[in-house]
C-alpha atoms as a PDB file:
ATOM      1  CA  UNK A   1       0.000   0.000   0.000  1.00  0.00           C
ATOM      2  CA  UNK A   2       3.030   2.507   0.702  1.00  0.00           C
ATOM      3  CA  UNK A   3       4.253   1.537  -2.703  1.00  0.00           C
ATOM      4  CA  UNK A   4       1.250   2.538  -4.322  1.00  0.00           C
ATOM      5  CA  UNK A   5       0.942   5.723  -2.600  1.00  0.00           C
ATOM      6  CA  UNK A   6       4.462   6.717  -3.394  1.00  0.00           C
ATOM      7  CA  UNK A   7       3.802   5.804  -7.279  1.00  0.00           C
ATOM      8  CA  UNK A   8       0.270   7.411  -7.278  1.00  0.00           C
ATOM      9  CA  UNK A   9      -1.504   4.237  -7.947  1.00  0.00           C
ATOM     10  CA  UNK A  10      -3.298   3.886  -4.605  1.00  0.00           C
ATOM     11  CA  UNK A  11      -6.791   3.798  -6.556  1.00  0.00           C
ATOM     12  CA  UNK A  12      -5.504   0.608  -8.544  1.00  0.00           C
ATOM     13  CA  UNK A  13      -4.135  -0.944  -5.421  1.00  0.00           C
ATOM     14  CA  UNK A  14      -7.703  -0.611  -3.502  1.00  0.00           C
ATOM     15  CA  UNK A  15      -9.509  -2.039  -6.843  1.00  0.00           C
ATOM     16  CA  UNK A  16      -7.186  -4.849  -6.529  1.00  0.00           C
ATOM     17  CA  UNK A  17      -7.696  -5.774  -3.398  1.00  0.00           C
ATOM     18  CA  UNK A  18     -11.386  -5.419  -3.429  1.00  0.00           C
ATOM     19  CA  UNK A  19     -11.400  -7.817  -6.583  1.00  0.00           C
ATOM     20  CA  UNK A  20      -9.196 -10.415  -4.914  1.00  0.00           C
ATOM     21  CA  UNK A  21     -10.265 -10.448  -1.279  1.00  0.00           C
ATOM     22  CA  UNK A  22     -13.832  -8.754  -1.297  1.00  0.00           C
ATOM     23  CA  UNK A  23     -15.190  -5.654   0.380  1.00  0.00           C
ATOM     24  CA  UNK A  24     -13.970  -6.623   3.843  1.00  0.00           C
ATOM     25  CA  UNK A  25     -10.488  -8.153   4.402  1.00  0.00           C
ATOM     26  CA  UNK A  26      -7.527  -8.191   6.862  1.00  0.00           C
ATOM     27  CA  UNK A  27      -3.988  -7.153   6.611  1.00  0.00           C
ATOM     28  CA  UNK A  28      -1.192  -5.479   8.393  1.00  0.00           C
ATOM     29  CA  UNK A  29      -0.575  -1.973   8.004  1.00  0.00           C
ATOM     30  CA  UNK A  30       2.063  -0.304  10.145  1.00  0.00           C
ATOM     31  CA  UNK A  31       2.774  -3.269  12.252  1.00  0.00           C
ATOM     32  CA  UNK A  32      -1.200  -3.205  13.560  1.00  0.00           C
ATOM     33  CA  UNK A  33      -3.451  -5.953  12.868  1.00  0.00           C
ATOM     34  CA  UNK A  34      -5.991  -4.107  10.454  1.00  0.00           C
ATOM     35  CA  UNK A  35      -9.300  -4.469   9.056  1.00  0.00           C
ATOM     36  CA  UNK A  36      -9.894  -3.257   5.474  1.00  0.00           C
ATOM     37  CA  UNK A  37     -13.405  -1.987   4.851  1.00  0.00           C
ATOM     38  CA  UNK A  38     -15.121  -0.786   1.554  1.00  0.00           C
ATOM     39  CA  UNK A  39     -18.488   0.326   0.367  1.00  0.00           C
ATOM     40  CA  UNK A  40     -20.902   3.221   1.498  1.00  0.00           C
ATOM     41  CA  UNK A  41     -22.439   0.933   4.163  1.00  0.00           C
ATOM     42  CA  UNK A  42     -18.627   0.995   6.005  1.00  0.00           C
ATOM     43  CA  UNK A  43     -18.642   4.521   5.456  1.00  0.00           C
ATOM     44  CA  UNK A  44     -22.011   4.974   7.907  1.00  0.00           C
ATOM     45  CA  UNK A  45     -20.798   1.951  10.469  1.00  0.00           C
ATOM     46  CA  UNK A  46     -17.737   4.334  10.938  1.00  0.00           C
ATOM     47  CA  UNK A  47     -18.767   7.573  11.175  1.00  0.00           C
ATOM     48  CA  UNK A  48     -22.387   7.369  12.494  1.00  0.00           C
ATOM     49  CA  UNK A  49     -21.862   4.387  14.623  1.00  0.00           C
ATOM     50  CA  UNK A  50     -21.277   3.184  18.623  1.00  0.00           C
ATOM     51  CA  UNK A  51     -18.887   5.892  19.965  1.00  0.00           C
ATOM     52  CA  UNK A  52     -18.118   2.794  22.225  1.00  0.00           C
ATOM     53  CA  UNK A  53     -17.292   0.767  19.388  1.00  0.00           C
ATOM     54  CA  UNK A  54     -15.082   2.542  17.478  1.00  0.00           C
ATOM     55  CA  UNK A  55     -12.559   4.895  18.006  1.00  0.00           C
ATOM     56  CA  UNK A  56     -10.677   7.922  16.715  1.00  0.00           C
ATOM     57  CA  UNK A  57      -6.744   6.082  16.402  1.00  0.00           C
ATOM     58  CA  UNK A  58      -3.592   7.099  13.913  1.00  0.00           C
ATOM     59  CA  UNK A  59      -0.450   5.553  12.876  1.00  0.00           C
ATOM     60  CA  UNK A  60       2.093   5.770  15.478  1.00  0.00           C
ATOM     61  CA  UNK A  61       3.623   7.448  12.780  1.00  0.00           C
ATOM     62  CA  UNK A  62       1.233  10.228  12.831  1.00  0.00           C
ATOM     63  CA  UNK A  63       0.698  10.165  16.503  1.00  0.00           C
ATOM     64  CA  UNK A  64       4.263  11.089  17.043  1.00  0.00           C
ATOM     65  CA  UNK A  65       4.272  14.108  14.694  1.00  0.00           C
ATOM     66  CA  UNK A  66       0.267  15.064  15.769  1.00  0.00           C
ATOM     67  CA  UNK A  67       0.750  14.692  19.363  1.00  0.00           C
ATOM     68  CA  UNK A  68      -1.644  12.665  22.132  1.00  0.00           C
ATOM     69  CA  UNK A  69      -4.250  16.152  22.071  1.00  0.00           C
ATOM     70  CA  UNK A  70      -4.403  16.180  18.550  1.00  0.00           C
ATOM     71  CA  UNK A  71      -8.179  16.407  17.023  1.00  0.00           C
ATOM     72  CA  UNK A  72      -7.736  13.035  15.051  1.00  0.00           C
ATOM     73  CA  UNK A  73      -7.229  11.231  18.612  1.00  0.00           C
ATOM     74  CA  UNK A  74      -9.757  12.568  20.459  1.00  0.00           C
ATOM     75  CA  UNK A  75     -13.815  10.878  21.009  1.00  0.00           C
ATOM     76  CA  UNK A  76     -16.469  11.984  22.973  1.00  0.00           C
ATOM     77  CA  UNK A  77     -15.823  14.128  25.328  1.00  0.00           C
ATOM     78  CA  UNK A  78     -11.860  15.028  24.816  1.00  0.00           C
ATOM     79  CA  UNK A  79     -12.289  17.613  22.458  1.00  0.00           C
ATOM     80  CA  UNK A  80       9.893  27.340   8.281  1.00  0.00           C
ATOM     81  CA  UNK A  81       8.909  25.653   5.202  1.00  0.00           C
ATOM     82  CA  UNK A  82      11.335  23.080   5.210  1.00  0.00           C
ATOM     83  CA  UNK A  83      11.119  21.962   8.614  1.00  0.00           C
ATOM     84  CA  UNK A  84       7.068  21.666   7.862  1.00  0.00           C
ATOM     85  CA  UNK A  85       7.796  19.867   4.679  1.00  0.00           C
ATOM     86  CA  UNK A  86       9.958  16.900   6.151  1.00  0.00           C
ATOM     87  CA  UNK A  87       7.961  16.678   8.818  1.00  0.00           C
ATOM     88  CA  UNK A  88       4.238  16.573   6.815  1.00  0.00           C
ATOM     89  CA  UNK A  89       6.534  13.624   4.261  1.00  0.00           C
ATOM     90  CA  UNK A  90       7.003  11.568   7.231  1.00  0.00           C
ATOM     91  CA  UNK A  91       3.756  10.784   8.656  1.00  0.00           C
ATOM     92  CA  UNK A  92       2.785   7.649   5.978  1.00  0.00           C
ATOM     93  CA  UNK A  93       6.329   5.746   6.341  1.00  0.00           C
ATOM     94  CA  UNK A  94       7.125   2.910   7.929  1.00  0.00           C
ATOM     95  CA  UNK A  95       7.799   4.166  11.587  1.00  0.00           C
ATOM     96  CA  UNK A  96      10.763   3.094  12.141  1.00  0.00           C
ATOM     97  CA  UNK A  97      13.155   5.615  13.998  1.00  0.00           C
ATOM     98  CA  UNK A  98      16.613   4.756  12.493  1.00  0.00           C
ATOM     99  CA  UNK A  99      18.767   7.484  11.174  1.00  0.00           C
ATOM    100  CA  UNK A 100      18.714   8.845   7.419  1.00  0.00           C
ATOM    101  CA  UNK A 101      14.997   7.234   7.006  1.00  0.00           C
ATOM    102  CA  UNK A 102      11.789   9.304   6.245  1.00  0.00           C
ATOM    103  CA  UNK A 103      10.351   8.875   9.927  1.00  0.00           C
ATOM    104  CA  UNK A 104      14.124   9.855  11.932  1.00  0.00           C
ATOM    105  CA  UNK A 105      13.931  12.860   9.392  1.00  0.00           C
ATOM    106  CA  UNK A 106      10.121  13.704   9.853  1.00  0.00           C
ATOM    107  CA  UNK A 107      10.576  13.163  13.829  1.00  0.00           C
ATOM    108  CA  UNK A 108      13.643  15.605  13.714  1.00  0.00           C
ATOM    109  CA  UNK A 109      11.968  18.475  11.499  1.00  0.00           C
ATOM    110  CA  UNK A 110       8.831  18.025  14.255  1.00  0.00           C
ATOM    111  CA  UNK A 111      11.022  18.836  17.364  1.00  0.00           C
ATOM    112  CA  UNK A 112      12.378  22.072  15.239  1.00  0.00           C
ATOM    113  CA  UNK A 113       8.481  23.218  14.300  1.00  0.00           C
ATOM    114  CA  UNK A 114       8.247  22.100  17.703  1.00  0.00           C
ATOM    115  CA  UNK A 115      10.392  24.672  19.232  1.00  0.00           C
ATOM    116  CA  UNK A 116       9.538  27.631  16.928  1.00  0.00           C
ATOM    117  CA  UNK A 117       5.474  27.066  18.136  1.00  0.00           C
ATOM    118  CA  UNK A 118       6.894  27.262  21.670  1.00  0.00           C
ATOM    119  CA  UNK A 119       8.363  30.637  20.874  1.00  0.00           C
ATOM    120  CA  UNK A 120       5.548  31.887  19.096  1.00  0.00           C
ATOM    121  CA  UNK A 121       2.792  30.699  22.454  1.00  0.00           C
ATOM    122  CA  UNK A 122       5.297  32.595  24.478  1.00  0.00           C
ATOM    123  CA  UNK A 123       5.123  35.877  22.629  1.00  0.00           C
ATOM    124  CA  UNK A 124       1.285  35.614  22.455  1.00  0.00           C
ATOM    125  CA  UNK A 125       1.711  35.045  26.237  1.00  0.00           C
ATOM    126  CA  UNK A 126       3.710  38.299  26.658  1.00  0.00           C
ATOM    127  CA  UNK A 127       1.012  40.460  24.151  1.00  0.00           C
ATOM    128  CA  UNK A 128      -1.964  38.896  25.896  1.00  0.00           C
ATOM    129  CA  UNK A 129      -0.218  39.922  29.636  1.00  0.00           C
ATOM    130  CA  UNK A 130       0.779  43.154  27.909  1.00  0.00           C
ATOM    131  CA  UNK A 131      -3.040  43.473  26.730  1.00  0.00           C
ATOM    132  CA  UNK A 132      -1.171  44.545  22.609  1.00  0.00           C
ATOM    133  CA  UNK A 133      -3.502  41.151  21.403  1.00  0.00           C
ATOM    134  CA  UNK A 134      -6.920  40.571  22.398  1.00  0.00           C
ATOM    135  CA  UNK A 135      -8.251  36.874  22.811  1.00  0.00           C
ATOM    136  CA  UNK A 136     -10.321  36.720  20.180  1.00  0.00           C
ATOM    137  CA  UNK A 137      -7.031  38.072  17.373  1.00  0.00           C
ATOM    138  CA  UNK A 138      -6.088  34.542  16.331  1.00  0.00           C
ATOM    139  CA  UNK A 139      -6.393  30.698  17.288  1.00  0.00           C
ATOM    140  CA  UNK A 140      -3.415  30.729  20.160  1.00  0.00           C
ATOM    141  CA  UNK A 141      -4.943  33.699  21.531  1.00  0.00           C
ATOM    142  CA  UNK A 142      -8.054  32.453  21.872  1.00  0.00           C
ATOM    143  CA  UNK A 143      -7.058  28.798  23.138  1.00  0.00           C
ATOM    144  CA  UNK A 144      -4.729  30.591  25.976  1.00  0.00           C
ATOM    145  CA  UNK A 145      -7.701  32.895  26.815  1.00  0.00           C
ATOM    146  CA  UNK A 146     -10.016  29.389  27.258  1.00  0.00           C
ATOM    147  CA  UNK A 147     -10.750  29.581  31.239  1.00  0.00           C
ATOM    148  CA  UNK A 148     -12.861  27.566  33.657  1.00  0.00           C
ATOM    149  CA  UNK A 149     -15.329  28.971  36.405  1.00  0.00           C
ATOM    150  CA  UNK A 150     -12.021  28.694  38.894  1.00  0.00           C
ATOM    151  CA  UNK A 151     -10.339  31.389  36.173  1.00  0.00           C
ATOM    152  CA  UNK A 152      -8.002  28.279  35.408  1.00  0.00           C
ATOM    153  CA  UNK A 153      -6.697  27.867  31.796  1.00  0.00           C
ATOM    154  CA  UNK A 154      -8.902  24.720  29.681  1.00  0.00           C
ATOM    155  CA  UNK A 155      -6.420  24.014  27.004  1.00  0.00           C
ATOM    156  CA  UNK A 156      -2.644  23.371  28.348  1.00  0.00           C
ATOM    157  CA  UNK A 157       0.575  24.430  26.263  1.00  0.00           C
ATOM    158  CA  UNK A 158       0.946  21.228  24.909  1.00  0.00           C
ATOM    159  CA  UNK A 159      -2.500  20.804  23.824  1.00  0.00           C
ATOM    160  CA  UNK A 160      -2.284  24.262  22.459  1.00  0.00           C
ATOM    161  CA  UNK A 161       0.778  22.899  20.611  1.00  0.00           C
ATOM    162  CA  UNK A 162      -0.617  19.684  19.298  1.00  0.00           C
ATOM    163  CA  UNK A 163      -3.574  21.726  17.916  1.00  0.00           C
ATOM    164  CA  UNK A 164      -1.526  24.259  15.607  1.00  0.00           C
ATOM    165  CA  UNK A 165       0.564  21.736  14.554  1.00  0.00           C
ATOM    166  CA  UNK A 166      -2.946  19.702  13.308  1.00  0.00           C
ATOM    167  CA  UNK A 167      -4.510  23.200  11.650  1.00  0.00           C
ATOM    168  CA  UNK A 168      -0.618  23.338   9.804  1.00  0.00           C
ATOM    169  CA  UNK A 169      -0.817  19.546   8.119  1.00  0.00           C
ATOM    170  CA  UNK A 170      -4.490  19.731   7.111  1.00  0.00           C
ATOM    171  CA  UNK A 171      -5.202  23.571   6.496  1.00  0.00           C
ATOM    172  CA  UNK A 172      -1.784  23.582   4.162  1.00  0.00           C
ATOM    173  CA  UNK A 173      -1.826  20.001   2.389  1.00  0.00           C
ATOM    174  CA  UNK A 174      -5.791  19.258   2.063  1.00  0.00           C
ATOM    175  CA  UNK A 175      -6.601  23.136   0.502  1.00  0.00           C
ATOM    176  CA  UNK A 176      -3.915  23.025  -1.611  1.00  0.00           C
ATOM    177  CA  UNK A 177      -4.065  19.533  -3.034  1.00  0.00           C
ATOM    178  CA  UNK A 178      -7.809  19.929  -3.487  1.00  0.00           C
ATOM    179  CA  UNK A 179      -7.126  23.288  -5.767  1.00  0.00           C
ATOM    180  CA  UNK A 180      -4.433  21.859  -7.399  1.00  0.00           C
ATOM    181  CA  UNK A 181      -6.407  18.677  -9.271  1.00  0.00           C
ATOM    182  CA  UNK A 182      -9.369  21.170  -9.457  1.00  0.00           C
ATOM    183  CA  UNK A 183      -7.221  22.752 -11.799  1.00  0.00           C
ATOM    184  CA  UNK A 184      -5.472  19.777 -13.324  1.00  0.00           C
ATOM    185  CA  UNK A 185      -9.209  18.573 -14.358  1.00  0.00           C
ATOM    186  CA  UNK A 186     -10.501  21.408 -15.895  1.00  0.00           C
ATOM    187  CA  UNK A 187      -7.248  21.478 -17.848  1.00  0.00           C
ATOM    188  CA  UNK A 188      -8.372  17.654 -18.825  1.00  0.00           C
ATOM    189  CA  UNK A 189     -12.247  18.606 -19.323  1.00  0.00           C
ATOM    190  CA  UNK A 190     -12.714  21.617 -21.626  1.00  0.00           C
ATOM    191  CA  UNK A 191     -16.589  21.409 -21.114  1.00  0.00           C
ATOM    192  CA  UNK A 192     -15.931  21.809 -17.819  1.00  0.00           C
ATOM    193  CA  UNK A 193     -13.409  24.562 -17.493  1.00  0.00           C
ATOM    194  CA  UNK A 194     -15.513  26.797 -19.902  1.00  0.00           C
ATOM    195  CA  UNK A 195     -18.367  26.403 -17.657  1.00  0.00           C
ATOM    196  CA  UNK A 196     -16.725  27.048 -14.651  1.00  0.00           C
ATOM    197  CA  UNK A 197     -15.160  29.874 -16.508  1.00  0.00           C
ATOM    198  CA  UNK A 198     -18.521  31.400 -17.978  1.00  0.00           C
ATOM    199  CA  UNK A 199     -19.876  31.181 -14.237  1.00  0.00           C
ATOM    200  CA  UNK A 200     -16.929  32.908 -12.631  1.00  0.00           C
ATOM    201  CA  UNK A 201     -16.305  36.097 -15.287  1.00  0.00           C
ATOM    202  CA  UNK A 202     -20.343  37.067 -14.908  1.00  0.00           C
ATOM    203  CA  UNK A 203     -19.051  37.447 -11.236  1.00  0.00           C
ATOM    204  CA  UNK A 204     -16.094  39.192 -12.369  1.00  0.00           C
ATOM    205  CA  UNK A 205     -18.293  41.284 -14.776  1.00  0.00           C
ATOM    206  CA  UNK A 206     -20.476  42.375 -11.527  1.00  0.00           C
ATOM    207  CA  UNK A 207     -17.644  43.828  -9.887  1.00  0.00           C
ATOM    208  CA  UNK A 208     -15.788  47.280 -10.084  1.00  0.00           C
ATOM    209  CA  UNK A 209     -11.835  47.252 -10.504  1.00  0.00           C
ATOM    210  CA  UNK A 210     -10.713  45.607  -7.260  1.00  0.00           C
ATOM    211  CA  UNK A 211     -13.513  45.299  -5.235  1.00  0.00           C
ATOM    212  CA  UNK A 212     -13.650  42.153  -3.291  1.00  0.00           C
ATOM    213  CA  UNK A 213     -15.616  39.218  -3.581  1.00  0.00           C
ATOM    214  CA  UNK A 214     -18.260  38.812  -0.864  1.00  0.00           C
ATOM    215  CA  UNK A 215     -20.584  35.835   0.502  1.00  0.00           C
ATOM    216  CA  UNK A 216     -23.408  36.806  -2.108  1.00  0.00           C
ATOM    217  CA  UNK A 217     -20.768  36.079  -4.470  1.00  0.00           C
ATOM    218  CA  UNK A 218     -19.602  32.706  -3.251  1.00  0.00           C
ATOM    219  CA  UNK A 219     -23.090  31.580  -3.241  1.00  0.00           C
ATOM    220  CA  UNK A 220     -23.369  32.301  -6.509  1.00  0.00           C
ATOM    221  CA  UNK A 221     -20.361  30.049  -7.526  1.00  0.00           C
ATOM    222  CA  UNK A 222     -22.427  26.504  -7.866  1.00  0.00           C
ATOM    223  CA  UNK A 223     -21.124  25.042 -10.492  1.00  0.00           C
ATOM    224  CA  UNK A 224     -17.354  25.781  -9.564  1.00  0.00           C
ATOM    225  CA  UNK A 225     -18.211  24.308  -6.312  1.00  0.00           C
ATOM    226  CA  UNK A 226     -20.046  21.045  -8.054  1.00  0.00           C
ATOM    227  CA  UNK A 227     -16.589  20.608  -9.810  1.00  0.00           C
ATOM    228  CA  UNK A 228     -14.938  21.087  -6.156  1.00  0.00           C
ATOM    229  CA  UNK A 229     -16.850  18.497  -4.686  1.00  0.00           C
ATOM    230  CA  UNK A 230     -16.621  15.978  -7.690  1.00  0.00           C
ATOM    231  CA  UNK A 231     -12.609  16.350  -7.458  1.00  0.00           C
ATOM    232  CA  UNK A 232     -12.009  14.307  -4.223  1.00  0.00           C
ATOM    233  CA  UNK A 233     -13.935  11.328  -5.793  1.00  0.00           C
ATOM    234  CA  UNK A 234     -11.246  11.261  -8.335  1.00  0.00           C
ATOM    235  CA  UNK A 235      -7.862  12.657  -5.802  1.00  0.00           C
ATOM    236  CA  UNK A 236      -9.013  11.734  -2.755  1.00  0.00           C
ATOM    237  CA  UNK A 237      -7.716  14.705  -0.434  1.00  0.00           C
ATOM    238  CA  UNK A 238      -6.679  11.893   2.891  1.00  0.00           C
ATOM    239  CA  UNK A 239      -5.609   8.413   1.425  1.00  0.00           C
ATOM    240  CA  UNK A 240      -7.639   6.676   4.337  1.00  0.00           C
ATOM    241  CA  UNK A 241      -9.538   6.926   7.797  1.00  0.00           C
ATOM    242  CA  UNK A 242      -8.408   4.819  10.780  1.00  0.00           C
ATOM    243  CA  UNK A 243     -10.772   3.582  13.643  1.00  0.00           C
ATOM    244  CA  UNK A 244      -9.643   1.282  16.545  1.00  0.00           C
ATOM    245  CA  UNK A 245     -11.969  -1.294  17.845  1.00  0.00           C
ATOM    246  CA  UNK A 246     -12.952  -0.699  21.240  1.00  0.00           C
ATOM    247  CA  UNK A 247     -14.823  -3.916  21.543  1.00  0.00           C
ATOM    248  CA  UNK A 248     -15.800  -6.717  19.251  1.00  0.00           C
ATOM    249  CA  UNK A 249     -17.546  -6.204  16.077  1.00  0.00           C
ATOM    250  CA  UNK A 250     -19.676  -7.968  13.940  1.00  0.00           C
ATOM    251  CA  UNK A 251     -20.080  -6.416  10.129  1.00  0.00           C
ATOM    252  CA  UNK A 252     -21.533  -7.936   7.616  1.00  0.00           C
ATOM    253  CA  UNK A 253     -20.867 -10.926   9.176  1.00  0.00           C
ATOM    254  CA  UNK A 254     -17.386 -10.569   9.875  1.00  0.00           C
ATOM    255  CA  UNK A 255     -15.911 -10.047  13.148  1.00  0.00           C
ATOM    256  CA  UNK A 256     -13.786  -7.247  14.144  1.00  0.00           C
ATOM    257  CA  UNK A 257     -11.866  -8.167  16.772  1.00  0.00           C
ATOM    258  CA  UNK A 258     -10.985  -5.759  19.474  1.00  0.00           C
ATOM    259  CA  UNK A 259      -7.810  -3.544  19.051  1.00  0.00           C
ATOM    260  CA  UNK A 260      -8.163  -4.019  15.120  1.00  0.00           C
ATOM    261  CA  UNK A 261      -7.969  -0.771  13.063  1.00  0.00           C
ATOM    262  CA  UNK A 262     -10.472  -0.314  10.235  1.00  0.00           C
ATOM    263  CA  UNK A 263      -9.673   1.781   7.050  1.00  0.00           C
ATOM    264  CA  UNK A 264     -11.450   3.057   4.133  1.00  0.00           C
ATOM    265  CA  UNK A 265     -11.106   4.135   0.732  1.00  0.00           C
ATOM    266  CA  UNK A 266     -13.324   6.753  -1.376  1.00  0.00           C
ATOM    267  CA  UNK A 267     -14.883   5.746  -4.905  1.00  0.00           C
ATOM    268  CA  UNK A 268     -13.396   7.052  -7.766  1.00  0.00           C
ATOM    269  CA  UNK A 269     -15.282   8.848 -10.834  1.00  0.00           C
ATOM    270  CA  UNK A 270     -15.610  12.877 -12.499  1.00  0.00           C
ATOM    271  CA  UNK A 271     -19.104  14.115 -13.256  1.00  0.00           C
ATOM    272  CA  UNK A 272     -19.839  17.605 -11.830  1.00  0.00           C
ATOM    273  CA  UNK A 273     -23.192  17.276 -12.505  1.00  0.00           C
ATOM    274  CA  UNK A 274     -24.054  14.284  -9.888  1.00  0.00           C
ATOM    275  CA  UNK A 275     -23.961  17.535  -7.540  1.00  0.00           C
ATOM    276  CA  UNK A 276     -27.028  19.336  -9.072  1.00  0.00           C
ATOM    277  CA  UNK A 277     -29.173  17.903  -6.981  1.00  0.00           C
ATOM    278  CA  UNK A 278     -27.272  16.458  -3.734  1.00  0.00           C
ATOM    279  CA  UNK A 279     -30.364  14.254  -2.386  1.00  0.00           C
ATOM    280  CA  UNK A 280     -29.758  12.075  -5.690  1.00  0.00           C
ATOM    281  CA  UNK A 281     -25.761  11.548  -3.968  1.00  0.00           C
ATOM    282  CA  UNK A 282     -26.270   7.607  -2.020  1.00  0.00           C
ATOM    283  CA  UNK A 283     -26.247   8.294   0.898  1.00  0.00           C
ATOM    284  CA  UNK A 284     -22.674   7.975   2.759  1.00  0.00           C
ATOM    285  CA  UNK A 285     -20.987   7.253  -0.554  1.00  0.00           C
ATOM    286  CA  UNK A 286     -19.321  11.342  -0.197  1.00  0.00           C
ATOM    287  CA  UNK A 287     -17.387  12.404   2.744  1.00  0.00           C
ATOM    288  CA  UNK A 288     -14.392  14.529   1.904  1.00  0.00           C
ATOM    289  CA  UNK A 289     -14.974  16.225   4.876  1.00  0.00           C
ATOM    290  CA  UNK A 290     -15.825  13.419   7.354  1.00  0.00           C
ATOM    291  CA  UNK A 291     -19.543  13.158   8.985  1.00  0.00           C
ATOM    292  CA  UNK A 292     -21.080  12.683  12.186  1.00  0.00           C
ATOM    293  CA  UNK A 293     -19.207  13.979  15.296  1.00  0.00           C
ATOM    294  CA  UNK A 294     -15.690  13.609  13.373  1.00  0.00           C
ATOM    295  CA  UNK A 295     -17.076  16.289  10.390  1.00  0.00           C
ATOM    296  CA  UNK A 296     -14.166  18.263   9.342  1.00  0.00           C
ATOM    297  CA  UNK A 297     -14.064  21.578  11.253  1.00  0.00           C
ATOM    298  CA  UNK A 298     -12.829  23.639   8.402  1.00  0.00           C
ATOM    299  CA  UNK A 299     -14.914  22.546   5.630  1.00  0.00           C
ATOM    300  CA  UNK A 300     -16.271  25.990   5.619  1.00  0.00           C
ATOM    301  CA  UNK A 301     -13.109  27.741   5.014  1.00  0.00           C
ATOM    302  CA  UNK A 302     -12.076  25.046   2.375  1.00  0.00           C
ATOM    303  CA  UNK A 303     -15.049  25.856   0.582  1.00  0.00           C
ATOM    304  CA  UNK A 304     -14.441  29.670   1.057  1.00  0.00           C
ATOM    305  CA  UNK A 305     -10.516  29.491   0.562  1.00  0.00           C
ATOM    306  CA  UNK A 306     -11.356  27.052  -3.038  1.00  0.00           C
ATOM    307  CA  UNK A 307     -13.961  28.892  -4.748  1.00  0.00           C
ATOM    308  CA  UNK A 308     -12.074  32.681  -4.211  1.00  0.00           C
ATOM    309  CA  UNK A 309      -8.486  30.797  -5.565  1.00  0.00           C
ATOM    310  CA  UNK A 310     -10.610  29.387  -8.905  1.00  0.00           C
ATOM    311  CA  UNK A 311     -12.315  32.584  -9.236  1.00  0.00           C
ATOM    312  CA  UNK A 312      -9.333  34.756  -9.429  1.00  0.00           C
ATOM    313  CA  UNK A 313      -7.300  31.792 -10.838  1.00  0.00           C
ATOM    314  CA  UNK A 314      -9.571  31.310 -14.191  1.00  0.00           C
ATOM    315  CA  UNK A 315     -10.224  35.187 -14.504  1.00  0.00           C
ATOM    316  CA  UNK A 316      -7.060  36.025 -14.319  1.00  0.00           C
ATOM    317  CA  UNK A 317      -5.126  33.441 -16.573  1.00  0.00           C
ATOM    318  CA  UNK A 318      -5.270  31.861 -19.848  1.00  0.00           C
END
């Protein structure tokens, strides 16, 4: 499976399996005992189901770069450039820790981002004390302004740290891989691109020399966002979901022992149009963003940061 995620064949590797093994199957991924699940029906068992049955659990290889408070390992009620780069490459390898590999690299380039988000809490600290930030100016303001009826402080430092670094990975890697094939597919799909284009200069024609766009203007962008939405089922924007067993589980009559992992692919296919009218999408066959209590926080701003990079992107250049 690493193979085929390093050669971008991970789509022909899931098919694979499916064909030889079935929907459900077992494997080792990671060194974990795993359960491999596929088809819309997984998709609701996973997100909708048993809090008690399933839970939120990474890689060891993500957990070390993520931290213990990050957002991907929490249920129920827990709620430079090239130091970010090695450290984002080395969250799918093999973790082994062993100098000049991928993880010993990744692991190192984490301590340094590490250390330059302890500075940076510490300054807010000092502007907070100082009263020159207010608690609402960013995300680390407002997480070391988080007190308790006893004035205490809700969110330690190293929670505070473990959440930044979490925003980082998936508000830098999932927006801009998800604009990236948007535009790589309406380069492949002329139809497409001239629609999307047709719908985004009327906006442009609405507007006076460099004024902004607004929310009326987003919502009028419904098409562009059809083409958004269609581009994960094609480029999935996270490889796979992982779940740990908490208990024994029986699906579709298969038994998931407890401590297994389960993981689970996205279908594959471009057709804007399914999106005209989303009560015809099967249900639980579509979740770029998640669903159920692990729905993607920021799938807001993804929407918001996508559709104002397209419109200025296909306005702006041939």
């Amino acid at each position: 499976m690493l193979q085929a995620m390093k050669t971008n064949t991970g789509e022909e590797w899931l098919q694979e399996r499916v064909r030889k093994y079935g929907p459900i199957s077992k494997l080792t991924l990671f060194g974990k005992p795993t359960v491999f699940v596929h088809r819309p029906a997984t998709n609701k068992f996973i997100f909708y189901g048993d809090s008690n049955m399933l839970a939120n659990k990474q890689p060891s290889s993500i957990y070390a770069i993520l931290g213990d408070h990050s957002l991907f390992e929490l249920s129920g009620q827990d709620h430079g450039p090239e130091n970010f780069q090695e450290m984002v490459e080395g969250m799918w390898p093999i973790p082994v820790d062993l100098p000049f590999t991928h993880s010993n690299r990744s692991l190192r380039a984490c301590s340094r981002v590490q250390d330059m988000l302890k500075e940076l809490v510490r300054e807010k600290k000092v502007k907070l004390e100082q009263h020159t930030a207010t608690p609402h100016q960013d995300l680390i303001t407002y997480l070391l302004s988080k007190h308790n009826e006893e004035n205490e402080r809700v969110v330690t430092d190293k929670e505070i740290l473990h959440y930044i670094t979490l925003v980082m990975i998936v508000g830098h890697d999932t927006s801009s891989i998800l604009i990236t094939f948007v535009l790589r597919l309406l380069y492949k799909n002329p139809a497409v691109y001239k629609a999307v284009f047709l719908e985004q200069e009327e906006i442009a024609r609405s507007k006076t020399s460099g004024e902004p766009l607004t929310w009326e203007d987003l919502a009028r962008m419904k098409y562009t966002w059809r083409v958004a939405m269609e581009t994960p089922r094609i480029v999935p924007l996270v490889f796979g979901g992982f779940r740990l067993a908490l208990r024994d589980n029986d699906y579709g009559g298969y038994l998931i022992p407890k401590g297994w992992q389960s993981i689970f692919p996205e279908p594959s296919k471009f057709d804007p149009a399914r999106f005209e009218d989303q009560n015809s999408v099967p249900s639980y066959s579509f979740i770029p963003f998640g669903g159920g209590p692990c729905l993607c926080p920021g799938n807001d701003f993804v929407r918001i940061e996508t559709l104002v990079a397209i419109h200025y992107l296909v306005t702006r250049y041939s």
